[in-house]
N, C-alpha and C. Protein backbone atom coordinates (compact mmCIF):
# COMPACT_ATOMS: atom_id res chain seq x y z
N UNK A 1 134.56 87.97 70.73
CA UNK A 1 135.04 87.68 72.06
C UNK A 1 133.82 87.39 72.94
N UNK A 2 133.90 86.05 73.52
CA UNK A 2 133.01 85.95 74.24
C UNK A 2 132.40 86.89 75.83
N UNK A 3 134.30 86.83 76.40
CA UNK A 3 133.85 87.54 77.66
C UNK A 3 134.89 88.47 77.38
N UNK A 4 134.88 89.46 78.72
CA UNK A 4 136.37 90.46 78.14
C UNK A 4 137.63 89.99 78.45
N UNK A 5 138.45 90.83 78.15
CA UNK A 5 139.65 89.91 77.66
C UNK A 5 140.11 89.52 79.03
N UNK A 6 140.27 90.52 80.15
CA UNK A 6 140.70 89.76 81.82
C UNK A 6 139.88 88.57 81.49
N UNK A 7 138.88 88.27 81.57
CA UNK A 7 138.43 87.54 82.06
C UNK A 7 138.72 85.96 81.20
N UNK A 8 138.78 86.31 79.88
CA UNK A 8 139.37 85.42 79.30
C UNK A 8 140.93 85.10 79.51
N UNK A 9 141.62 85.94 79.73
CA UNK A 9 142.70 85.59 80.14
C UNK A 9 143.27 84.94 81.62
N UNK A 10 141.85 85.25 82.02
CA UNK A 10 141.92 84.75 83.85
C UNK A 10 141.87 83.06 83.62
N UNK A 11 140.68 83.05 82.85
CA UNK A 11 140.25 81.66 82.95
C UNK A 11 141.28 80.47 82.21
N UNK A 12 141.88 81.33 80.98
CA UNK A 12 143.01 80.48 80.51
C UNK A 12 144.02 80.19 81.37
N UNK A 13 144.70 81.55 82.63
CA UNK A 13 145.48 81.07 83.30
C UNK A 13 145.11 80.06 84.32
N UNK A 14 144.30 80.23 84.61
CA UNK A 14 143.65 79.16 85.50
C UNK A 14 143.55 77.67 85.21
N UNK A 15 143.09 77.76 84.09
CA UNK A 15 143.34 76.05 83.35
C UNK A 15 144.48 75.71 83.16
N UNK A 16 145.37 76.53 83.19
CA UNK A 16 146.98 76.39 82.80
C UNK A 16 147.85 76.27 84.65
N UNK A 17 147.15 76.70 85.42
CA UNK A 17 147.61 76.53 86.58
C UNK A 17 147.51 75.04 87.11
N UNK A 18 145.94 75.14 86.66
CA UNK A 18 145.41 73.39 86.87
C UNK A 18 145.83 72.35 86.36
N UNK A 19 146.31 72.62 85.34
CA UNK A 19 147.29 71.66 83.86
C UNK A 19 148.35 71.23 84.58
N UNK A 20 149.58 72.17 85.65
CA UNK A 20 150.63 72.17 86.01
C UNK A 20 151.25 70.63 86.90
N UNK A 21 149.04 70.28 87.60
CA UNK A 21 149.00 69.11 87.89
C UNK A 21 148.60 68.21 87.85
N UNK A 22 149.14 67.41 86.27
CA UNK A 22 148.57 66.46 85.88
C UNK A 22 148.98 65.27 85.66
N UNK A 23 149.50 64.59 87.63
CA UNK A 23 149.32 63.59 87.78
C UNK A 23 150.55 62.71 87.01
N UNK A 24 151.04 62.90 86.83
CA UNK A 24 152.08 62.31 86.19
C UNK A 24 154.11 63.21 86.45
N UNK A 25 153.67 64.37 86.49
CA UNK A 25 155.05 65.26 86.54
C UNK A 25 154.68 66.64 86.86
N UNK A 26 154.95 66.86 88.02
CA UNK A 26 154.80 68.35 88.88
C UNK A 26 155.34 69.37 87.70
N UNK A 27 154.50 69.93 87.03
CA UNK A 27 154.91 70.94 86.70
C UNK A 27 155.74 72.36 86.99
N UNK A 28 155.13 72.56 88.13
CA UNK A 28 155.91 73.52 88.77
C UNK A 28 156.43 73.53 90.46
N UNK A 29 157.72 72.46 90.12
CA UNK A 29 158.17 71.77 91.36
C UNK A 29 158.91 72.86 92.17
N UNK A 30 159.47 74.12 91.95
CA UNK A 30 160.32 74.56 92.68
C UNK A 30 160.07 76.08 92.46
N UNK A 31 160.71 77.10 93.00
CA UNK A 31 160.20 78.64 92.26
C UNK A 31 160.85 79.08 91.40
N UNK A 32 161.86 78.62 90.62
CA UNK A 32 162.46 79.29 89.26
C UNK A 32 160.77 78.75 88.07
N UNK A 33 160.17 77.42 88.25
CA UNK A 33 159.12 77.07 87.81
C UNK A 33 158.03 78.15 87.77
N UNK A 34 157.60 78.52 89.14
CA UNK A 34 156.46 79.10 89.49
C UNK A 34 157.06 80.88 89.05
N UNK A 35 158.48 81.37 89.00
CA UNK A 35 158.46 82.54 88.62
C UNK A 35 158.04 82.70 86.89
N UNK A 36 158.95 81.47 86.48
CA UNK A 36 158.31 81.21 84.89
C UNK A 36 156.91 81.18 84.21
N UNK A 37 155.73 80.77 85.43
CA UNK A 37 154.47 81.10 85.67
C UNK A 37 153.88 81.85 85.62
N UNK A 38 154.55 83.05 86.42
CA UNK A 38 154.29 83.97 86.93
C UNK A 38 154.23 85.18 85.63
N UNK A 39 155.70 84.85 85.55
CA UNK A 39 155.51 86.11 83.58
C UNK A 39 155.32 85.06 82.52
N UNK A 40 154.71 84.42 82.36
CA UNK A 40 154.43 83.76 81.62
C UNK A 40 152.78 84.45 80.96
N UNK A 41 151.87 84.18 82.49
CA UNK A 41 150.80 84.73 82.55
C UNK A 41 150.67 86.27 82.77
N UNK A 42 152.02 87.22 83.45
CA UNK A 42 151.98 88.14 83.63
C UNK A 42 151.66 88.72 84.51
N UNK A 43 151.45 88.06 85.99
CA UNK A 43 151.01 88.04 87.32
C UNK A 43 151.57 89.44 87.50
N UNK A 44 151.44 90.59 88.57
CA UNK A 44 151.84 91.12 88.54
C UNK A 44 151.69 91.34 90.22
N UNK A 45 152.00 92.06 91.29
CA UNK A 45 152.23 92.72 92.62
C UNK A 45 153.08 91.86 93.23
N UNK A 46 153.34 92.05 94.55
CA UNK A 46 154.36 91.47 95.60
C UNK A 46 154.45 90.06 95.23
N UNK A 47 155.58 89.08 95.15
CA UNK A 47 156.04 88.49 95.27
C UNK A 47 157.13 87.81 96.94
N UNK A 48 156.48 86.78 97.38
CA UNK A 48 157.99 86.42 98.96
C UNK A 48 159.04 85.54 98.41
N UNK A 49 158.77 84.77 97.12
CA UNK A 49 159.23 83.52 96.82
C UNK A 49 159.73 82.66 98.02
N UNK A 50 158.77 82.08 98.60
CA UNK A 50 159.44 81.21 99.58
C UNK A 50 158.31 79.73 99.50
N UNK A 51 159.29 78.74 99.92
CA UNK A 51 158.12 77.70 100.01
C UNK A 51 156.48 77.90 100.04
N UNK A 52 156.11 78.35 101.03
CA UNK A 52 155.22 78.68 101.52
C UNK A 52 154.47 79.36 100.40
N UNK A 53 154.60 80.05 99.95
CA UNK A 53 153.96 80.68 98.47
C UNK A 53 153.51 79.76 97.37
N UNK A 54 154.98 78.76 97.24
CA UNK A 54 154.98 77.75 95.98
C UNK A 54 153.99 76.91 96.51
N UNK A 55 153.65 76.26 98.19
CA UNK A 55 152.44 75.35 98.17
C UNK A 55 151.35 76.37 98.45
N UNK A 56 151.13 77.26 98.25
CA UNK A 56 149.94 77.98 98.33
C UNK A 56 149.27 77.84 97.03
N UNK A 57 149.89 78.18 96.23
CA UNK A 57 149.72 78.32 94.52
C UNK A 57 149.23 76.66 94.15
N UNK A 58 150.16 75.67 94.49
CA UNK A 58 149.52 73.90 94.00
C UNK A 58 148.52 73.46 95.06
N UNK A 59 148.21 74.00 96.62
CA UNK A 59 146.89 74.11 96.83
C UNK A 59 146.18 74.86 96.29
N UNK A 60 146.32 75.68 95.79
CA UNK A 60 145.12 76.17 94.56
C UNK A 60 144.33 75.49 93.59
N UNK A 61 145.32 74.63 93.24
CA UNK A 61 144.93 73.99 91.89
C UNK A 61 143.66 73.13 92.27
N UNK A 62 143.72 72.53 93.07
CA UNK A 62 142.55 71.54 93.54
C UNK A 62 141.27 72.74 93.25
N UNK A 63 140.76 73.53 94.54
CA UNK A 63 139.90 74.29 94.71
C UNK A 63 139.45 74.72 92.77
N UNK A 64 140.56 75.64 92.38
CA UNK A 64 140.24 75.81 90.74
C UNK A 64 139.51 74.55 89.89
N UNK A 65 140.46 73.29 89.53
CA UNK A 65 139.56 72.03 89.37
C UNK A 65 138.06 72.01 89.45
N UNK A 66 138.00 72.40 90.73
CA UNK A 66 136.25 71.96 91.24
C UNK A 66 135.77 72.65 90.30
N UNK A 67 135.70 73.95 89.51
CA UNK A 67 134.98 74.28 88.32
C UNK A 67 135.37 73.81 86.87
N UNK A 68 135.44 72.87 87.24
CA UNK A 68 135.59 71.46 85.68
C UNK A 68 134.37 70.48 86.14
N UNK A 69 134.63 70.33 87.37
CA UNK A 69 133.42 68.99 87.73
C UNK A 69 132.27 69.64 88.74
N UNK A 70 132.31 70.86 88.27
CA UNK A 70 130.87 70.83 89.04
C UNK A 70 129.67 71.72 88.25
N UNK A 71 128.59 71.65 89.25
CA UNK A 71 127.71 72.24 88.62
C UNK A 71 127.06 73.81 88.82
N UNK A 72 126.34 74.42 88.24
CA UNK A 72 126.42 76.08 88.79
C UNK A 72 126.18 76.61 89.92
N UNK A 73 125.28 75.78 90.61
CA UNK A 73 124.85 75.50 92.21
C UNK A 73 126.37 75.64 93.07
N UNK A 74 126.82 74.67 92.73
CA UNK A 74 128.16 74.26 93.72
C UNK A 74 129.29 75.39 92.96
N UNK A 75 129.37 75.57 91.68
CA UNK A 75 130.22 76.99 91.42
C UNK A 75 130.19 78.16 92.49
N UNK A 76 128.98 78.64 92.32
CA UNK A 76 128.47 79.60 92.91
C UNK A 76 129.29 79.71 94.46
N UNK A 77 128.26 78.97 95.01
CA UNK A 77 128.87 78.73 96.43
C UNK A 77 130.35 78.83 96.38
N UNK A 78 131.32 78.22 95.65
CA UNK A 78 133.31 78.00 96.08
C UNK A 78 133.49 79.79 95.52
N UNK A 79 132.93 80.73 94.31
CA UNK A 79 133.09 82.13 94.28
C UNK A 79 133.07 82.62 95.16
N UNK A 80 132.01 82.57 95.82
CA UNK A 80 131.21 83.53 97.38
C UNK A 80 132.29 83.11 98.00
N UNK A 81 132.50 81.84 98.76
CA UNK A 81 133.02 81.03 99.71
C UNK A 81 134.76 82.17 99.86
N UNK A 82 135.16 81.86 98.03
CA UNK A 82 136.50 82.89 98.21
C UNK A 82 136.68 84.09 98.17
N UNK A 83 135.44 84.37 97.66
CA UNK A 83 135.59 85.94 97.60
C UNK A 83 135.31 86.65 99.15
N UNK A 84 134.83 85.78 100.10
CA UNK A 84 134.38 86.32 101.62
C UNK A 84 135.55 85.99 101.86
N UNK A 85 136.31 85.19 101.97
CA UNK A 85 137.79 84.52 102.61
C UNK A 85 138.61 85.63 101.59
N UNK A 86 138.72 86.17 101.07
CA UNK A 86 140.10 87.23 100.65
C UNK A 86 139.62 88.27 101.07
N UNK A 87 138.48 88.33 101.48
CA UNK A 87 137.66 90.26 101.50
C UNK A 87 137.69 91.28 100.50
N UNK A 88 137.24 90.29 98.99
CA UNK A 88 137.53 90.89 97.89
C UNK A 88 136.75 92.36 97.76
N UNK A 89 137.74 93.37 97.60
CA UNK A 89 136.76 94.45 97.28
C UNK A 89 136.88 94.70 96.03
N UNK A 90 136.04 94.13 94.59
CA UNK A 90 136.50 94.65 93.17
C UNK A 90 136.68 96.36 92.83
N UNK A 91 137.49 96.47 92.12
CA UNK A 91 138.37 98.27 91.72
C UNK A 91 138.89 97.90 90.39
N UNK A 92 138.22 98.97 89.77
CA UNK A 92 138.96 99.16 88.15
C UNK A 92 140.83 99.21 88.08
N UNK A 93 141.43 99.04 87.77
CA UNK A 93 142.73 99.10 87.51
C UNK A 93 143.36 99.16 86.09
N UNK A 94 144.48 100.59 85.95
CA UNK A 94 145.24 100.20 84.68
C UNK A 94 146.36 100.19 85.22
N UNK A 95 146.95 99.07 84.62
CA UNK A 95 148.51 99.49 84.61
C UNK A 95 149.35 98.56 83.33
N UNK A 96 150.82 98.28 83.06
CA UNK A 96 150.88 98.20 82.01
C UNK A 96 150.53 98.41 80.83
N UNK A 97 150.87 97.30 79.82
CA UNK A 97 149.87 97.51 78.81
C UNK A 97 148.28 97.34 78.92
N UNK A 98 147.72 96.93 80.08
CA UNK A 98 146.70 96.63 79.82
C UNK A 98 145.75 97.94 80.19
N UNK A 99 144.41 98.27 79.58
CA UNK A 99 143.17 99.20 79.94
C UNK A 99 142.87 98.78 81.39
N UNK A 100 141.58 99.16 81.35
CA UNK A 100 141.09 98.88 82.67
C UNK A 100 140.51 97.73 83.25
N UNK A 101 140.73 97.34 84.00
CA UNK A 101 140.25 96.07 84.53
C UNK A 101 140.02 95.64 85.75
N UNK A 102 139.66 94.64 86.16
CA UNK A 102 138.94 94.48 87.60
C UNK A 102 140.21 93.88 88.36
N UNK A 103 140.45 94.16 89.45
CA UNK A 103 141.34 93.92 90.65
C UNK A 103 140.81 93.85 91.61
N UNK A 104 140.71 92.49 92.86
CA UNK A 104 139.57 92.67 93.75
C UNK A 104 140.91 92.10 95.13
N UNK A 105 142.15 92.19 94.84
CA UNK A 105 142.76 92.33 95.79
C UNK A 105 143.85 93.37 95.76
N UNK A 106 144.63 93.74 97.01
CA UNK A 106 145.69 94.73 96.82
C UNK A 106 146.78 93.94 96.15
N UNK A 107 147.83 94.58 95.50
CA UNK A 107 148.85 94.12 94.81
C UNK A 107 149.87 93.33 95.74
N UNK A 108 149.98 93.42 97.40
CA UNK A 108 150.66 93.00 98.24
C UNK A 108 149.56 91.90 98.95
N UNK A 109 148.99 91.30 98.47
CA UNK A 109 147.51 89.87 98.99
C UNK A 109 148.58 88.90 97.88
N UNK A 110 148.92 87.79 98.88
CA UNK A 110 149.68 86.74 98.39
C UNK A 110 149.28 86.38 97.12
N UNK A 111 150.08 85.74 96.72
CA UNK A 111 150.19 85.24 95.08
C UNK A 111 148.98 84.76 94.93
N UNK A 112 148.91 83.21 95.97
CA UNK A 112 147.69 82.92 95.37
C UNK A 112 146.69 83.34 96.17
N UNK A 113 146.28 83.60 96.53
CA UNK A 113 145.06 85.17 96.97
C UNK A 113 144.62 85.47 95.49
N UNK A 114 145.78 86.34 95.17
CA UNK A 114 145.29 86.89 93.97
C UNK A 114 145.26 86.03 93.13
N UNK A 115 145.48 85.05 92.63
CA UNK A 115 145.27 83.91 91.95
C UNK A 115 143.57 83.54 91.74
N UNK A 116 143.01 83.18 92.86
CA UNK A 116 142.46 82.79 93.66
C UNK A 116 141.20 83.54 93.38
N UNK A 117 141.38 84.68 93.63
CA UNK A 117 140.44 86.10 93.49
C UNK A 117 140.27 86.22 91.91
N UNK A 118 141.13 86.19 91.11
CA UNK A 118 141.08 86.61 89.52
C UNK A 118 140.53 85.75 89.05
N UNK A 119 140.63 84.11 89.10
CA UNK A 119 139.93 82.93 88.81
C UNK A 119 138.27 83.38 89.13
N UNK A 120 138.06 83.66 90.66
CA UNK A 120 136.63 83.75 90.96
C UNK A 120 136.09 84.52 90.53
N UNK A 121 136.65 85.91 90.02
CA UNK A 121 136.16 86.88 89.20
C UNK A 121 135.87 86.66 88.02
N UNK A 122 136.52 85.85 87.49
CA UNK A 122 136.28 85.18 85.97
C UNK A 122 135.12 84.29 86.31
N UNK A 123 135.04 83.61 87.07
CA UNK A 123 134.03 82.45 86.43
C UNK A 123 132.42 83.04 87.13
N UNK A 124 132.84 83.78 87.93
CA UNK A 124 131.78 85.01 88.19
C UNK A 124 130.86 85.28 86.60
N UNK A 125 132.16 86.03 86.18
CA UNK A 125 131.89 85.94 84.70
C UNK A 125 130.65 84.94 84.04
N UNK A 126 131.30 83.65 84.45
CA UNK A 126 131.17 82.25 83.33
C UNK A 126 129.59 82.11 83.91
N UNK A 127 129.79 81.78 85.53
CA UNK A 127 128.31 81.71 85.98
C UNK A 127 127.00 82.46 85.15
N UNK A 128 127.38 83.81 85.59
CA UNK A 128 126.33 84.65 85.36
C UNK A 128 126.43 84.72 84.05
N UNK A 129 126.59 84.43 82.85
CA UNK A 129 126.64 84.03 81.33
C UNK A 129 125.90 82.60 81.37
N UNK A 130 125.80 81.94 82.09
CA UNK A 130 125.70 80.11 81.66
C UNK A 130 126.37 79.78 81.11
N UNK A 131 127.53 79.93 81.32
CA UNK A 131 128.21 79.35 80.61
C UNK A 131 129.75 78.48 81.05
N UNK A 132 129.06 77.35 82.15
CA UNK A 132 129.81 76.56 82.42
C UNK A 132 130.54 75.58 81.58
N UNK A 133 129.35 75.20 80.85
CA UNK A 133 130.13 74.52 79.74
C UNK A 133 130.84 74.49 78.93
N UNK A 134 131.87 75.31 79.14
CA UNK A 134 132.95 75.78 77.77
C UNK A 134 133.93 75.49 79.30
N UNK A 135 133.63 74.82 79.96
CA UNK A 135 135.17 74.38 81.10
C UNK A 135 134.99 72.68 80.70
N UNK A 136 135.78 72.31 80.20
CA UNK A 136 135.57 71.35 79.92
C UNK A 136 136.69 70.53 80.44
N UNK A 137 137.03 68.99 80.13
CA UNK A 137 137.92 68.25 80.71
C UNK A 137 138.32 67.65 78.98
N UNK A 138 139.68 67.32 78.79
CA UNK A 138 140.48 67.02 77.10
C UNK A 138 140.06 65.81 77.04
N UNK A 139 139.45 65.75 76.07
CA UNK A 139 138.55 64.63 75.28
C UNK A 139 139.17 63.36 75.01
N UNK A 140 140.96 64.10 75.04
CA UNK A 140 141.77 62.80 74.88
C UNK A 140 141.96 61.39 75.53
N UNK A 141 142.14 60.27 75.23
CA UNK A 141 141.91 59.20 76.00
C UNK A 141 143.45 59.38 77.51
N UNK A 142 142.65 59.44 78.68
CA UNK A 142 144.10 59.23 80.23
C UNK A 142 144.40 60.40 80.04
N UNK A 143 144.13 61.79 79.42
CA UNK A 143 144.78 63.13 79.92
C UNK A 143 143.96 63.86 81.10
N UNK A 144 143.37 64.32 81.09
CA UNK A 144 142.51 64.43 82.27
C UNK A 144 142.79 66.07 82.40
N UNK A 145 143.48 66.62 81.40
CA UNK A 145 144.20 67.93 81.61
C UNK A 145 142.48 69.08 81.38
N UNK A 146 142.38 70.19 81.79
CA UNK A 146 141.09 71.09 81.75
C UNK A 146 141.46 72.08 80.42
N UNK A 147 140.16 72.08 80.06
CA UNK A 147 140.18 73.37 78.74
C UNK A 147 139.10 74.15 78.52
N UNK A 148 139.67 75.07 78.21
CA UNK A 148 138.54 76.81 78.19
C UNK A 148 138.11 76.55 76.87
N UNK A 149 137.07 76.69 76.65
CA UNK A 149 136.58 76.28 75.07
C UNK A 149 136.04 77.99 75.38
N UNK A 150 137.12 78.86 75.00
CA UNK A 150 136.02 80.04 74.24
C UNK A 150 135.92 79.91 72.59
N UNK A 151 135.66 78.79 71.68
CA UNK A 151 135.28 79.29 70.79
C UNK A 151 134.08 79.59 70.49
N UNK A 152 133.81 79.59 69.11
CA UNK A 152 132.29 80.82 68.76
C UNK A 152 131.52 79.46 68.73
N UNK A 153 131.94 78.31 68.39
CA UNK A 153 131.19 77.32 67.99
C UNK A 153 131.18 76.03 68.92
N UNK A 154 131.93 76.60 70.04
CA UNK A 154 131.76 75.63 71.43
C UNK A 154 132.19 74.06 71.42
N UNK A 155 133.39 73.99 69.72
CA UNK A 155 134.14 73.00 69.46
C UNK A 155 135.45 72.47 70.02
N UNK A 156 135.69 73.33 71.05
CA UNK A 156 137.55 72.96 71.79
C UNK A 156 137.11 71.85 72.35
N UNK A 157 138.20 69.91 72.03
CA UNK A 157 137.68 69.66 72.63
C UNK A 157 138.94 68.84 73.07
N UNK A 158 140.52 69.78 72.59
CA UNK A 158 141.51 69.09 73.58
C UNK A 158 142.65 70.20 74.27
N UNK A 159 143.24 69.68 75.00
CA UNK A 159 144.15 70.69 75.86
C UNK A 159 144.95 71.52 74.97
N UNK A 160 146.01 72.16 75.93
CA UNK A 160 147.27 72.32 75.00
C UNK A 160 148.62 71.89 74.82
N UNK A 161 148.21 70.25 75.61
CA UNK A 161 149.68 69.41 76.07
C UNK A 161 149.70 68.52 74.40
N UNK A 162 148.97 69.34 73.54
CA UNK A 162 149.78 68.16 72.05
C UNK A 162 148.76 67.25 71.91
N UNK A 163 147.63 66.88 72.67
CA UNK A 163 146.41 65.81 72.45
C UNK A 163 145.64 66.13 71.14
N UNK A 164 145.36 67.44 71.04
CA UNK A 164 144.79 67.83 69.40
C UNK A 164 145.38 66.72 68.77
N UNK A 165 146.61 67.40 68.46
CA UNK A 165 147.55 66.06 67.75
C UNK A 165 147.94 64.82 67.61
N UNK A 166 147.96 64.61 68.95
CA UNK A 166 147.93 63.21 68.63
C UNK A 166 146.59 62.13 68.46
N UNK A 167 144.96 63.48 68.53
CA UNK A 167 144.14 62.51 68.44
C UNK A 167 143.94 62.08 66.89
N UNK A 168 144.65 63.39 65.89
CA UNK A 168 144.53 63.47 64.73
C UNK A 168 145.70 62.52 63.83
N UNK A 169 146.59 62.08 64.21
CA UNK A 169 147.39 61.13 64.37
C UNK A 169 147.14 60.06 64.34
N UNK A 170 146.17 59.39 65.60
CA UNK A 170 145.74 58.44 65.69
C UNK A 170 144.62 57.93 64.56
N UNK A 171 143.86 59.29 64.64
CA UNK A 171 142.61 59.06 63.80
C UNK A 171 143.47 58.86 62.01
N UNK A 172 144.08 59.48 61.81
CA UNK A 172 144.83 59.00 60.38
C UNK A 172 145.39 57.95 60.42
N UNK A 173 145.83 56.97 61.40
CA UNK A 173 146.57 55.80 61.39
C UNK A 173 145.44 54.59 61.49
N UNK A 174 144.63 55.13 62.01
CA UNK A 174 143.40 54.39 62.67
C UNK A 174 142.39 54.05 60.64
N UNK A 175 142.04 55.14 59.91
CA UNK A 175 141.82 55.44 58.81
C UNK A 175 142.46 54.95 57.52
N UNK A 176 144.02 54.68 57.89
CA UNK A 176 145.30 53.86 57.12
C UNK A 176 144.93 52.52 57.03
N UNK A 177 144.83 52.18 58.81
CA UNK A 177 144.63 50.46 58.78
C UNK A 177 143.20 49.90 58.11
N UNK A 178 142.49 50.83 58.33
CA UNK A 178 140.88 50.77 57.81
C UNK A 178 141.62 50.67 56.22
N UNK A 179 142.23 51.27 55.61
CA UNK A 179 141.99 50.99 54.30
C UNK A 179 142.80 50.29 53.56
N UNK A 180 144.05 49.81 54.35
CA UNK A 180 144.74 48.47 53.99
C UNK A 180 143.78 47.31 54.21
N UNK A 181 142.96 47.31 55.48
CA UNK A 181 142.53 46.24 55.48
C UNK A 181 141.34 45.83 54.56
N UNK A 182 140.73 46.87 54.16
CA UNK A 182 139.74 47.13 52.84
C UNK A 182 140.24 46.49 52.05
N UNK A 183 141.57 47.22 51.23
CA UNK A 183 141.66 46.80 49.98
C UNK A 183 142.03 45.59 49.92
N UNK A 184 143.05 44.68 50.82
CA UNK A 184 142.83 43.61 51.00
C UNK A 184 142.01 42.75 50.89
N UNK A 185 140.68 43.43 51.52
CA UNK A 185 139.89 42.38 51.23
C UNK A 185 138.87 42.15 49.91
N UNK A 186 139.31 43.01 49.33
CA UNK A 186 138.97 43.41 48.10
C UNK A 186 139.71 42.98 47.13
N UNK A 187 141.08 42.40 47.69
CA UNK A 187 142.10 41.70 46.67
C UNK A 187 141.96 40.44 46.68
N UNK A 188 140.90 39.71 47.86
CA UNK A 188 140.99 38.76 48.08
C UNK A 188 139.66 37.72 47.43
């Protein structure tokens, strides 16, 4: 494991928040969406469900983004920037299944607050590791979707919207025509 598991799990939700808008079909257009989100990832404290919440959460997504395209300089700065704007105070926390872990807002600090806060705590993380580069953008050709490369060998290099697949797809069809057109010319 690269980082601990919050933190890996922060950063996956986070890319998965960012995924939600990709430009083609609102992922999470309404709040039966965003509650599906919500335990999906396992969010946990106060909930208002009201408009106002649901565009709090897809203005998020932008701000999150910016740690795909930027650099550790400009990381740095949008952490600080949110962690002074929530008045994060970090505190160990157990509850559920999970051990202990970092919580740097109260359980009643809006959704995305805490959103917001758990992301910056993670890449807190990523910063102070160097290790920006495992935020990467899907290699696939027009997806544009973000991916957490925690592997050991720093090889992730597509989302989880199915691009793996279909680059491997392509590349076998791509490999097919290569060798019809070979033997062809080899018949010829």
């Amino acid at each position: 494991m690269l980082f601990s598991h919050d933190t890996e799990v922060a950063l996956q939700a986070a890319a998965a928040l960012v995924n939600t808008a990709d430009g083609q079909t609102e992922q999470l257009p309404d709040m039966s969406a965003l509650d599906e989100f919500v335990r999906t990832w396992r969010w946990t404290g106060k909930r208002w469900r009201t408009a106002a919440e649901l565009r709090e959460v897809h203005e998020l997504r932008g701000w999150l983004r910016q740690f795909w395209l930027t650099d550790r300089d400009q990381a740095v700065a949008l952490v600080n920037q949110r962690l002074r704007e929530a008045n994060a105070v970090p505190q160990l926390m157990r509850h559920d299944e999970w051990d202990y872990h970092v919580h740097a807002t109260p359980p009643d600090a809006p959704l995305a607050t805490r959103m917001a806060v758990e992301a910056a705590m993670a890449f807190t993380d990523v910063i102070r590791a160097d290790e920006l580069g495992r935020l990467r953008i899907c290699d696939y050709p027009g997806c544009g979707n973000v991916v957490v490369d925690l592997s050991k060998n720093r090889s992730r290099r597509y989302c989880d919207q199915g691009c793996g697949n279909r680059a491997a797809v392509a590349a076998y069809r791509a490999r097919k025509i290569g060798t019809a057109v070979g033997n062809r010319a080899q018949a010829s």
